[in-house]
Protein backbone atom coordinates (compact mmCIF):
# COMPACT_ATOMS: atom_id res chain seq x y z
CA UNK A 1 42.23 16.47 197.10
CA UNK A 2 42.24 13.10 195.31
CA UNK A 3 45.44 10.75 194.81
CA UNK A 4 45.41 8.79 192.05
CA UNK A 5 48.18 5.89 191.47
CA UNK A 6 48.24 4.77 187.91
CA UNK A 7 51.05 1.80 187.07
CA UNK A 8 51.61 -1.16 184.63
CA UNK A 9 53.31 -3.72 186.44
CA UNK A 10 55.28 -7.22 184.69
CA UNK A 11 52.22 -10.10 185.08
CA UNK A 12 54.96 -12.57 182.72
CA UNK A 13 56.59 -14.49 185.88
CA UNK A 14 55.29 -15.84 189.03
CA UNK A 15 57.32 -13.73 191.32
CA UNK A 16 55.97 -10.88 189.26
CA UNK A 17 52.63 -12.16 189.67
CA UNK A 18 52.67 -11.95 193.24
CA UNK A 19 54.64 -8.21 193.52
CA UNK A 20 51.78 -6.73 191.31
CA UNK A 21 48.98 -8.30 193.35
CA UNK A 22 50.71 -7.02 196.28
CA UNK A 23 50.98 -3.87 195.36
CA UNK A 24 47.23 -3.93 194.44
CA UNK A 25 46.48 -5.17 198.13
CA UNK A 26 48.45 -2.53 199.94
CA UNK A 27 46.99 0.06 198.01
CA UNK A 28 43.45 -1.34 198.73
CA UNK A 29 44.82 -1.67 202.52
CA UNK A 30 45.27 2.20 202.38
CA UNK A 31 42.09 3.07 201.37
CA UNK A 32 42.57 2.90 197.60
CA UNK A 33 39.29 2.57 194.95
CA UNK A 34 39.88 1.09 191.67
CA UNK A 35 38.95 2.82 189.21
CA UNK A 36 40.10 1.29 186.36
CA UNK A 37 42.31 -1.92 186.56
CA UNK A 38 45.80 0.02 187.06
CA UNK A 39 44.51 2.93 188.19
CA UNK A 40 43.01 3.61 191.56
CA UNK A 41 42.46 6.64 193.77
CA UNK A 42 41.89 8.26 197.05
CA UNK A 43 39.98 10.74 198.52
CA UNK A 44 41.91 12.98 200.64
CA UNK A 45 40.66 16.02 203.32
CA UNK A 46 43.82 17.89 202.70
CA UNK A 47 47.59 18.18 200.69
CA UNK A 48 49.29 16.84 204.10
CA UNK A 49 46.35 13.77 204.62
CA UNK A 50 47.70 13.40 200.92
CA UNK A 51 51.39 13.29 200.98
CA UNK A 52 50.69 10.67 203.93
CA UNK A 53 49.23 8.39 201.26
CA UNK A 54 51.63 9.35 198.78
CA UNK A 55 54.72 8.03 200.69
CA UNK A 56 53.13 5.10 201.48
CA UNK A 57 52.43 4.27 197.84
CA UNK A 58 56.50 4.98 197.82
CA UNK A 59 57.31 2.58 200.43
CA UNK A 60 55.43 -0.21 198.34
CA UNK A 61 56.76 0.12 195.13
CA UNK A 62 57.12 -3.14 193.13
CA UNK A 63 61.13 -3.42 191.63
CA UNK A 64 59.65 -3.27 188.35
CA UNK A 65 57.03 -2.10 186.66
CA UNK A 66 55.75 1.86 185.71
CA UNK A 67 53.98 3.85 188.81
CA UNK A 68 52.67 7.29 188.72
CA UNK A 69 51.40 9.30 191.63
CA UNK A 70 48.62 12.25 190.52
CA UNK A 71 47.13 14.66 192.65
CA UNK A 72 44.27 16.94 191.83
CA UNK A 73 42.10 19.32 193.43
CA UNK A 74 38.30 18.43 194.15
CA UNK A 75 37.44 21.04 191.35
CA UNK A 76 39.67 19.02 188.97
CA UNK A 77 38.08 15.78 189.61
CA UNK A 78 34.56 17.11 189.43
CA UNK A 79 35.53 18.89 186.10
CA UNK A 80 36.30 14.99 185.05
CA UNK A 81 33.78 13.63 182.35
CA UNK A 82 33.11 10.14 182.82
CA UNK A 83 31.39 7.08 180.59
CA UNK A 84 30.74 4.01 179.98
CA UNK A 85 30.23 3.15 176.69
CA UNK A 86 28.72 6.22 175.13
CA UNK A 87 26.84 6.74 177.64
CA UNK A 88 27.72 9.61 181.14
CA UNK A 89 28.16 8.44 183.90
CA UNK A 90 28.20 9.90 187.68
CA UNK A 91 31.62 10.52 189.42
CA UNK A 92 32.54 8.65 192.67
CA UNK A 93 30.72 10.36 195.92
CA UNK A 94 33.15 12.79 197.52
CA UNK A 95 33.46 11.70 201.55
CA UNK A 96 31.98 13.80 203.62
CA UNK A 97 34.61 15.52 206.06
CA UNK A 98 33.55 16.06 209.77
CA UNK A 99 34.60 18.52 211.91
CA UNK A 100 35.27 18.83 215.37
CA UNK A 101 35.12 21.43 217.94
């Protein structure tokens, strides 16, 4: 399952400066990728691993600004078609999930 947190966040102050780059850090500190400038996402090994991240996203929430929380399967994202420039491109690696006995 992959999380992806899409926002646009007020840059026009200095105090909103500093929310939106902390918002940016925390979801890096949580395992976040960016893949685009306000949007980033997260592999996750299951819907509960995923709610998890969700609520943390929650508990950071900048007082203003847009945020929106996505989920989609792993047969979503790989249905995804990615480029850069006219060009394809490969999607992001999916972790591999171990397993213990």
């Amino acid at each position: 399952m992959w999380t992806l947190v899409m926002f646009d966040l007020p840059t026009e102050t200095k105090k909103e400066r500093k929310a939106a780059a902390k918002f940016r850090k925390e979801l890096l500190n949580d395992g976040f990728s960016m893949f685009q400038f306000s949007m980033y996402l997260r592999h996750s090994a299951s819907s509960e691993n995923a709610d998890v991240h969700s609520k943390r996203v929650k508990k950071n929430l900048p007082e203003f600004g847009k945020v929106g929380i996505l989920r989609i399967t792993d047969k979503q994202f790989g249905d995804m078609e990615l480029f850069y420039g006219t060009k394809p491109a490969a999607l992001p690696d999916v972790p591999q999930q171990l397993e213990l006995f």
